[in-house]
C-alpha atoms as a PDB file:
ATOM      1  CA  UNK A   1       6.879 -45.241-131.767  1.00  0.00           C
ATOM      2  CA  UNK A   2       9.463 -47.631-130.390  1.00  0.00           C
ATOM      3  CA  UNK A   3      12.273 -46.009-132.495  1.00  0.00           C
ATOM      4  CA  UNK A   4      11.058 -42.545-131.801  1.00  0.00           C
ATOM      5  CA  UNK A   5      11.185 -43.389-127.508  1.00  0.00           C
ATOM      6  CA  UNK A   6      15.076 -45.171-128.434  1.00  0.00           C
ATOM      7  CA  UNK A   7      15.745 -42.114-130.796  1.00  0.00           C
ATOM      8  CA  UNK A   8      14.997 -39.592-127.305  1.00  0.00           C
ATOM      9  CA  UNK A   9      16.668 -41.750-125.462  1.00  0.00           C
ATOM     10  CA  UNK A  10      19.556 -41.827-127.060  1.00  0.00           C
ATOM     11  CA  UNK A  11      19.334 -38.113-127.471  1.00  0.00           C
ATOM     12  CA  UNK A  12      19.486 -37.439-123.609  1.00  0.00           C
ATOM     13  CA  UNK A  13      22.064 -40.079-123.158  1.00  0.00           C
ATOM     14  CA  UNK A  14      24.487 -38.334-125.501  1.00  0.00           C
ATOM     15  CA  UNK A  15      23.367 -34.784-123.405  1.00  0.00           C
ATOM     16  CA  UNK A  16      24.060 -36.721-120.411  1.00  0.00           C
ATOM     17  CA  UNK A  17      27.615 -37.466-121.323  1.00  0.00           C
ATOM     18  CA  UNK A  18      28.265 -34.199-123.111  1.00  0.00           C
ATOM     19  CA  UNK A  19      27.704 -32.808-119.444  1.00  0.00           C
ATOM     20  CA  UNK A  20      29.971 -34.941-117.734  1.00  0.00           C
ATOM     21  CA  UNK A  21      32.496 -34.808-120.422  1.00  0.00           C
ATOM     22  CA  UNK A  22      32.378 -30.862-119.433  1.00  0.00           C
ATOM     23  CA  UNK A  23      32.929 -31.251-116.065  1.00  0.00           C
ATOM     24  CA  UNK A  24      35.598 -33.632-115.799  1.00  0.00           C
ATOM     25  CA  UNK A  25      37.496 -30.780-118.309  1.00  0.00           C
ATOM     26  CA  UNK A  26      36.354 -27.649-115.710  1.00  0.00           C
ATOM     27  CA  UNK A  27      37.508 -30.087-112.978  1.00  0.00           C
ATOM     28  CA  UNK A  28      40.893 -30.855-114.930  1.00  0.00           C
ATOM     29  CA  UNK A  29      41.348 -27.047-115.577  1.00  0.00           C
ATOM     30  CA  UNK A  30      40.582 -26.066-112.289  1.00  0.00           C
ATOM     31  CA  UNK A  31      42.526 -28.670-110.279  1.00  0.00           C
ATOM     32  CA  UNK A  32      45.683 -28.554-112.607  1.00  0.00           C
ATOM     33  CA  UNK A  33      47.662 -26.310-110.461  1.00  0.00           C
ATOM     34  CA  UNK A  34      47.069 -28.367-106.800  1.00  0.00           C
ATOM     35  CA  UNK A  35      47.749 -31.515-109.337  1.00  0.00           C
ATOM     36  CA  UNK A  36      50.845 -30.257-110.577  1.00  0.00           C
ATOM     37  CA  UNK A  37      51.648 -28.793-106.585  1.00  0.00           C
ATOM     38  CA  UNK A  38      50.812 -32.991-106.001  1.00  0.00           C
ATOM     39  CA  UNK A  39      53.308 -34.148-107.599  1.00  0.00           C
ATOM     40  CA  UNK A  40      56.341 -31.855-106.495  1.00  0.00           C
ATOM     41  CA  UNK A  41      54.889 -33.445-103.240  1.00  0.00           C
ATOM     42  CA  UNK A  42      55.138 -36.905-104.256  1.00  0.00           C
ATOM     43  CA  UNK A  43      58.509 -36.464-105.937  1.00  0.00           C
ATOM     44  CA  UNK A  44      60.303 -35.147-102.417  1.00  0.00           C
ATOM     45  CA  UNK A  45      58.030 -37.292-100.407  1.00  0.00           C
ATOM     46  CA  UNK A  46      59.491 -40.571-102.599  1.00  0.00           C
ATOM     47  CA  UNK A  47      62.829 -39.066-102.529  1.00  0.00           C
ATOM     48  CA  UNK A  48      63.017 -38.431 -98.533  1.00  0.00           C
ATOM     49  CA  UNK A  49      61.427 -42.317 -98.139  1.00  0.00           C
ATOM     50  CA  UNK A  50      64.561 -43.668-100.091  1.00  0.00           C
ATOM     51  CA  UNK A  51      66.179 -44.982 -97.540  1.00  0.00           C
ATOM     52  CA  UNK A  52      63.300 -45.297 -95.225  1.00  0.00           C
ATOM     53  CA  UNK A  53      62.247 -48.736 -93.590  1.00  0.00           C
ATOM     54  CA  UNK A  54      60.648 -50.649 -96.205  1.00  0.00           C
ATOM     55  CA  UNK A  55      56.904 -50.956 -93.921  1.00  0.00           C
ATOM     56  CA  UNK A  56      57.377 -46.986 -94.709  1.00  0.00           C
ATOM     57  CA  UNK A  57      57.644 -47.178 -98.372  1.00  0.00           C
ATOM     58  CA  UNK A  58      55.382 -49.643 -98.930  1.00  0.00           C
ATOM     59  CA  UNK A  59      52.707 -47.206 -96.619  1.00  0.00           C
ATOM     60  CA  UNK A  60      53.616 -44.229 -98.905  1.00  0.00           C
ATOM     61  CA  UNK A  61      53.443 -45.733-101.890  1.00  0.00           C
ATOM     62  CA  UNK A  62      49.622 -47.331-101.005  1.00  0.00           C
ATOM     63  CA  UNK A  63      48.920 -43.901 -99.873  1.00  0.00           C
ATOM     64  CA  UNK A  64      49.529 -41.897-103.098  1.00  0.00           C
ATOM     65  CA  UNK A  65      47.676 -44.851-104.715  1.00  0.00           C
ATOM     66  CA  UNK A  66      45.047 -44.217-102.783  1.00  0.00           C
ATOM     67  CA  UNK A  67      45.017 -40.831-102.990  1.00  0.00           C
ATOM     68  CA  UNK A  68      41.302 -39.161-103.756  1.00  0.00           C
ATOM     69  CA  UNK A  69      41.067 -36.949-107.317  1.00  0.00           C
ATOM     70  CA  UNK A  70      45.003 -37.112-106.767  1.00  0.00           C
ATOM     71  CA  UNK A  71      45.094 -34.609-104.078  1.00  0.00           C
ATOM     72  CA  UNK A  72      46.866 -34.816-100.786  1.00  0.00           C
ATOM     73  CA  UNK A  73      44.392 -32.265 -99.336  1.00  0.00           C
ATOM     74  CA  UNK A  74      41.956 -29.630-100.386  1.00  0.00           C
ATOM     75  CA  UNK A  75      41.965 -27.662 -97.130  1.00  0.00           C
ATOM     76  CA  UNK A  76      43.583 -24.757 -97.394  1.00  0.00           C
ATOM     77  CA  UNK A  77      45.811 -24.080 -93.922  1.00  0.00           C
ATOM     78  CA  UNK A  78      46.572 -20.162 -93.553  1.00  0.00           C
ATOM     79  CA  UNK A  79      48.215 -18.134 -90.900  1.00  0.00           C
ATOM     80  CA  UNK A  80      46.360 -17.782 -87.844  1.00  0.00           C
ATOM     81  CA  UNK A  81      47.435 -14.409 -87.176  1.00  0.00           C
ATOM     82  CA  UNK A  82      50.655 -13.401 -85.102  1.00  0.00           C
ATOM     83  CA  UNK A  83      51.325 -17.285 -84.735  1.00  0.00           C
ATOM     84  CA  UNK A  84      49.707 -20.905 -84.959  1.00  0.00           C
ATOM     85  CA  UNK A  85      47.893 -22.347 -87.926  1.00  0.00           C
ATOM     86  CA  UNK A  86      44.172 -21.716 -89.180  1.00  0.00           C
ATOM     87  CA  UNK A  87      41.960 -23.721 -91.210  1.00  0.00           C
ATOM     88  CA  UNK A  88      38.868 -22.512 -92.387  1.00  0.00           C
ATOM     89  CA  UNK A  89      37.225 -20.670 -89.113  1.00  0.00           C
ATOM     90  CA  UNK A  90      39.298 -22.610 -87.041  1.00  0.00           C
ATOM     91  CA  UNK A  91      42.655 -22.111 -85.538  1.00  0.00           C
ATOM     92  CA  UNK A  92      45.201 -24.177 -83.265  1.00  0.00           C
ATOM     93  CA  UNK A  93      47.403 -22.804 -80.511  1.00  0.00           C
ATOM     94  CA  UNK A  94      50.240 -25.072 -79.051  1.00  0.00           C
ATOM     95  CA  UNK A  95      52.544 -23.931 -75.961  1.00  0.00           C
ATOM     96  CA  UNK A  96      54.423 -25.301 -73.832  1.00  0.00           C
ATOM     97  CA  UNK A  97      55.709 -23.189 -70.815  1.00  0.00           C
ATOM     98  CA  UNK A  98      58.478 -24.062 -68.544  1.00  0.00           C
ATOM     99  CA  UNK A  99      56.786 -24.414 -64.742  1.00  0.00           C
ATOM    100  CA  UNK A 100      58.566 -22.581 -62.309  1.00  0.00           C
ATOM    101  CA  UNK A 101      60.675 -24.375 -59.960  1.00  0.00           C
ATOM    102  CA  UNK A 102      58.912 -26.586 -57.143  1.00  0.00           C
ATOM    103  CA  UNK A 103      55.582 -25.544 -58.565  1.00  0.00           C
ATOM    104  CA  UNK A 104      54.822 -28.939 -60.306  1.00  0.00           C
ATOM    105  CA  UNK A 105      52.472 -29.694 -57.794  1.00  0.00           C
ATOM    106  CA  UNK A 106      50.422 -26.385 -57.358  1.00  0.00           C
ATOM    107  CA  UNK A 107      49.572 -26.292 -61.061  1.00  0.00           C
ATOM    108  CA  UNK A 108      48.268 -30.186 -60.855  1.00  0.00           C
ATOM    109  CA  UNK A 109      46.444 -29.465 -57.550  1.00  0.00           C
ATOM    110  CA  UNK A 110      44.267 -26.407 -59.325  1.00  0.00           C
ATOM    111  CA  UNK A 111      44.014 -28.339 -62.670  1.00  0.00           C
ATOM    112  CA  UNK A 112      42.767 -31.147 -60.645  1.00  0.00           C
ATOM    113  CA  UNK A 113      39.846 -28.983 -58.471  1.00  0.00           C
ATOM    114  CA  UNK A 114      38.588 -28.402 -61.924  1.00  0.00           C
ATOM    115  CA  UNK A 115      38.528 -24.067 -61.690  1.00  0.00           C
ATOM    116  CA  UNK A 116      38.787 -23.608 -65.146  1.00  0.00           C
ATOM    117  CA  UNK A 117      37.832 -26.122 -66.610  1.00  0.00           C
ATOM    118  CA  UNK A 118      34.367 -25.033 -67.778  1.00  0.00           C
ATOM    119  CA  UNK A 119      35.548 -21.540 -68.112  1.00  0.00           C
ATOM    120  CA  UNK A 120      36.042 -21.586 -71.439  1.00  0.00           C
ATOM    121  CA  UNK A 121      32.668 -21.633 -72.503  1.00  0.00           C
ATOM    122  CA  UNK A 122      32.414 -17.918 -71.498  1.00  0.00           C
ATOM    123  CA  UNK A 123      34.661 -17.029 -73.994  1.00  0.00           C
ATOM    124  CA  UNK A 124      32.080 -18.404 -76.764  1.00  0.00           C
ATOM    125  CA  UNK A 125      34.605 -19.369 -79.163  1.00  0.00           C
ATOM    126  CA  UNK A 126      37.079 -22.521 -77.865  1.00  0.00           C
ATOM    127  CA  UNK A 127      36.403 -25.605 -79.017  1.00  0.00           C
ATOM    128  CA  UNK A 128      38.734 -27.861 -76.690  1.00  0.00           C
ATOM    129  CA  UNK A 129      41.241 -27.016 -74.484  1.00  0.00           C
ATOM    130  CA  UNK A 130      44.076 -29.534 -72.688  1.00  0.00           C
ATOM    131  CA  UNK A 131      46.814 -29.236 -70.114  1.00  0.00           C
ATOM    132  CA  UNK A 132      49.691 -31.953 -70.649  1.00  0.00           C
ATOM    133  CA  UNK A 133      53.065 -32.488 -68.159  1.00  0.00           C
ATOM    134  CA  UNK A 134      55.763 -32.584 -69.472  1.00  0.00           C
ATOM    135  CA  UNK A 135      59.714 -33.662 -69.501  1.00  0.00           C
ATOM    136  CA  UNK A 136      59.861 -34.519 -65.610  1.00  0.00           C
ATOM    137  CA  UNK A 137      56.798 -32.121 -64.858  1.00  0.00           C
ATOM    138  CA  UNK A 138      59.237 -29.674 -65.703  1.00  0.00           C
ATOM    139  CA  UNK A 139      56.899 -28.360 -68.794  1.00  0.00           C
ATOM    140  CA  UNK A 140      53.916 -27.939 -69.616  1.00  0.00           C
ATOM    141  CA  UNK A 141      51.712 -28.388 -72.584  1.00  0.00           C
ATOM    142  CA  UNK A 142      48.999 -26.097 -73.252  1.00  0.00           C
ATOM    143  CA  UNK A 143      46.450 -26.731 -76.597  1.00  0.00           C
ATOM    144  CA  UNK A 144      43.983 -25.025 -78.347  1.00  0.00           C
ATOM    145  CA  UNK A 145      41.474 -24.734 -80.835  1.00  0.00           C
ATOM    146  CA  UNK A 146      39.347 -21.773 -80.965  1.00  0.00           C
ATOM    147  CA  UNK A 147      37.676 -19.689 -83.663  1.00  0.00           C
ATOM    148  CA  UNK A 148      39.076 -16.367 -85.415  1.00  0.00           C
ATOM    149  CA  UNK A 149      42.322 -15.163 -84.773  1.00  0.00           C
ATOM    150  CA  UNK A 150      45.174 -15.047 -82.578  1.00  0.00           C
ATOM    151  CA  UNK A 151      44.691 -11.329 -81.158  1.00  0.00           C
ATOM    152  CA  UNK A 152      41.339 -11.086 -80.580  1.00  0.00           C
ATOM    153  CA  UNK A 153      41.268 -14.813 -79.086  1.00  0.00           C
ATOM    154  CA  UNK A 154      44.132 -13.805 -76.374  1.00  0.00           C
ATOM    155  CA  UNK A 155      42.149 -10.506 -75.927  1.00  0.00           C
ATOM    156  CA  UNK A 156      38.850 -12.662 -75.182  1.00  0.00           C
ATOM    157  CA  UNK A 157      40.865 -14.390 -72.428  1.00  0.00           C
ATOM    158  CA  UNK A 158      42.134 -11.731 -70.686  1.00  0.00           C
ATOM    159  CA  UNK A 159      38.897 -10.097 -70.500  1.00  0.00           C
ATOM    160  CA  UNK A 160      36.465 -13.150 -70.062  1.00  0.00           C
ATOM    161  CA  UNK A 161      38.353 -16.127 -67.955  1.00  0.00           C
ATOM    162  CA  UNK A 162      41.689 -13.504 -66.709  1.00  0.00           C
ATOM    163  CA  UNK A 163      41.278 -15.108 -62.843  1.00  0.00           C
ATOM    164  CA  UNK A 164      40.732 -18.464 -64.333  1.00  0.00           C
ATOM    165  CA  UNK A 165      44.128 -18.320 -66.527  1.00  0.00           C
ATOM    166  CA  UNK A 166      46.207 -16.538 -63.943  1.00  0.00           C
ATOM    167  CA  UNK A 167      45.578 -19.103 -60.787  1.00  0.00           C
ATOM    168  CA  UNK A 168      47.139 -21.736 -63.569  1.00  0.00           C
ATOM    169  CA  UNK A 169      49.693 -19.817 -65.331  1.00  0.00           C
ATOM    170  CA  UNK A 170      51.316 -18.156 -62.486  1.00  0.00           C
ATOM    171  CA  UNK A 171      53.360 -21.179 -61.419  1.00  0.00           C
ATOM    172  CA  UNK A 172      55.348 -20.799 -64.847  1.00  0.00           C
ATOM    173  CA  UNK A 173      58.494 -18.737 -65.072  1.00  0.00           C
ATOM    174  CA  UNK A 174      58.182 -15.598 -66.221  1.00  0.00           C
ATOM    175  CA  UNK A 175      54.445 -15.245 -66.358  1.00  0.00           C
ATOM    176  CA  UNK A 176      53.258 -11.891 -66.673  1.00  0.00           C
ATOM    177  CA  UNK A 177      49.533 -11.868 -66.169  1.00  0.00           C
ATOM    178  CA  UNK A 178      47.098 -12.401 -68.417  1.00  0.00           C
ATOM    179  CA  UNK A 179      45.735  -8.528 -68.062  1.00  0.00           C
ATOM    180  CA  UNK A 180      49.528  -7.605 -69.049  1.00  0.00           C
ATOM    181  CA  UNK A 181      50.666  -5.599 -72.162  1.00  0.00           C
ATOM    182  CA  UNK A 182      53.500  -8.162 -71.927  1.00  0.00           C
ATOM    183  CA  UNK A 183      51.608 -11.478 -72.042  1.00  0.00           C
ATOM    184  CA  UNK A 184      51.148 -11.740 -75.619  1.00  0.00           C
ATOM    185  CA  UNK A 185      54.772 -11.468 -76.258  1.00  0.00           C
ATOM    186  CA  UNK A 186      55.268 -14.128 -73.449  1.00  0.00           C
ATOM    187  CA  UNK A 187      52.877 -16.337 -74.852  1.00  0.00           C
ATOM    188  CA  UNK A 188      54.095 -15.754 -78.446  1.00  0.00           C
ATOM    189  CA  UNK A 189      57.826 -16.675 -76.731  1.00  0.00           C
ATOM    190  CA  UNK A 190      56.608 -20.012 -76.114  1.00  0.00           C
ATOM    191  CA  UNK A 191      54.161 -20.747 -78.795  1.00  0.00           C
ATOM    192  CA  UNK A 192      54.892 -23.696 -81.443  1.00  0.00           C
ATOM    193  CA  UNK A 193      52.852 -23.932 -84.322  1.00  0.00           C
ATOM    194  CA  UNK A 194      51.653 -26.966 -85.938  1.00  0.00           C
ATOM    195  CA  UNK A 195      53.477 -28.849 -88.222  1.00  0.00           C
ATOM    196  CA  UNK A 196      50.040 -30.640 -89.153  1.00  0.00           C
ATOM    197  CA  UNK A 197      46.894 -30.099 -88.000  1.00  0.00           C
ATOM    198  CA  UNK A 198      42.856 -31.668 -88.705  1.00  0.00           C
ATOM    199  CA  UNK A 199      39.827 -30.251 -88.337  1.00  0.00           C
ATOM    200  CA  UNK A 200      36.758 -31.744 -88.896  1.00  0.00           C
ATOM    201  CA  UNK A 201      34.777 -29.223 -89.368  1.00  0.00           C
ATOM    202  CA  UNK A 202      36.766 -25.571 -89.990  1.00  0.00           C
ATOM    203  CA  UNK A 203      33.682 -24.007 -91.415  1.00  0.00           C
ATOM    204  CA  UNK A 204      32.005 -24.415 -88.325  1.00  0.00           C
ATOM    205  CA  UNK A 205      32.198 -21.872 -85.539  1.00  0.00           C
ATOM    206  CA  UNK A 206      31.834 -22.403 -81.672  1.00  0.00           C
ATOM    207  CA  UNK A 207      28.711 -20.916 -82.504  1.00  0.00           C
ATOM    208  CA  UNK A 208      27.159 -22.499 -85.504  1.00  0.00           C
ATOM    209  CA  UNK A 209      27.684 -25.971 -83.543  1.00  0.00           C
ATOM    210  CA  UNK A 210      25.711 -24.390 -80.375  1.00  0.00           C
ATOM    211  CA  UNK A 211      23.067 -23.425 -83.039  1.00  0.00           C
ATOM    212  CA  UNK A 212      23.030 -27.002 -84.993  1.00  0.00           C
ATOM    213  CA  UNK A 213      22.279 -28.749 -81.404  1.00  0.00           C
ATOM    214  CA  UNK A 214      19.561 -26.752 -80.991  1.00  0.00           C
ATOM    215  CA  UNK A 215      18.068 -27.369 -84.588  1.00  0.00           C
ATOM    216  CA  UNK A 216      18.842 -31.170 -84.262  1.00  0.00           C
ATOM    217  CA  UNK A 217      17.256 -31.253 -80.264  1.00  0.00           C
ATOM    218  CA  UNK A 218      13.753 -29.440 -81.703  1.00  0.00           C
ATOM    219  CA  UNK A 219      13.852 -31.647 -85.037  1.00  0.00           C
ATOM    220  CA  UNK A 220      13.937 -34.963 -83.087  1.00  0.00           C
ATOM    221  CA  UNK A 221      11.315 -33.557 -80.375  1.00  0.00           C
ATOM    222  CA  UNK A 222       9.381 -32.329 -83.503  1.00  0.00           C
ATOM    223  CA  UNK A 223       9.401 -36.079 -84.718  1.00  0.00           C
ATOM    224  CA  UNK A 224       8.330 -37.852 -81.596  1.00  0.00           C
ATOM    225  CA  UNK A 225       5.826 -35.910 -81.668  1.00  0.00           C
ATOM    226  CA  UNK A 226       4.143 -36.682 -84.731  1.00  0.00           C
ATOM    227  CA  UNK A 227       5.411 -40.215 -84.629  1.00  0.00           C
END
């Protein structure tokens, strides 16, 4: 009986690593394009960091050590639409506008009485938003991340939070109005797009977020009660 149970046992164990042994080939097959992508990566990463400060190479060189199933990154980062990157569901938008003269201190008054500030949760799908001052308060930084597309996402704005953008965006040069046919160009004018860019979650929506609150607020009232 005892050499039967060892005799099964052994049986399953050499399943068990017939399985893995499969995997790790699908995995090898299916990663060996992004592995070989990796490398050309590495290669002109090592090359560039040459003549870097030697803190530099040493962080490089722990970094491709470290580097999980030997890939930099297994998001995929597509266009975004007219401009700007997009990962997943997510996309970024970056501007930076040049504030008209001697209107420095109009735009930080209204950013500072907090108008629109809020307003973005009408349009259902931003997930932050930021105003930065820049060069002098001669610039200024505006930032992004929303769901979808570029189009539809400038369209959302003009038709959902258009008094709310306007009061802000009128004290840079050249601003059109948000309810212009000429404000996406502007806005396109002025847009940079990420060099590199994280998301946390890009397969999340505005709107699946809103919905996982919701699930996690009635699970844990759910549990207190039973508790």
């Amino acid at each position: 009986m005892a050499t039967q149970i060892l005799a099964v046992r052994e049986a399953h164990g050499s399943k068990r690593i017939e399985r893995k042994e499969n995997i790790a080939v699908t995995t090898q097959t299916l990663t060996r394009p992004q592995a070989n992508e990796t490398q050309k990566k590495i290669q002109k990463l090592r090359e560039l960091y040459a003549d870097a400060p030697e803190l530099g190479r040493k962080a490089l060189e722990n970094l491709i050590a470290g580097m999980k199933d030997g890939i930099i990154s297994d998001t995929e980062t597509s266009s975004a639409g007219r401009t700007g990157l997009r990962r997943g569901k997510v996309s970024e938008l970056t501007i930076v506008f040049p504030i008209a003269p001697g209107a420095a201190k109009r735009l930080k008054a209204v950013l500072d009485g907090g108008f629109n500030v809020q307003a973005p949760d009408r349009v259902g799908s931003v997930h932050d938003m930021r105003y930065v001052f820049l060069d002098n308060d001669t610039r200024i930084l505006f930032a992004t991340t929303y769901d979808g597309e570029w189009d539809p996402y400038v369209d959302d704005f003009a038709t959902q939070i258009p008094d709310e953008l306007d009061v802000v965006f009128c004290n840079c040069e050249g601003w059109p109005g948000v309810r212009s046919p000429a404000v996406k160009d502007y806005i396109a004018k002025y847009q940079v797009t990420a060099r590199a860019w994280y998301v946390a979650r890009p397969n999340l929506t505005v709107r699946d977020v809103r919905k996982l609150e919701k699930i996690g607020a009635a699970a844990d009232e759910f549990l207190d009660k039973i508790q």
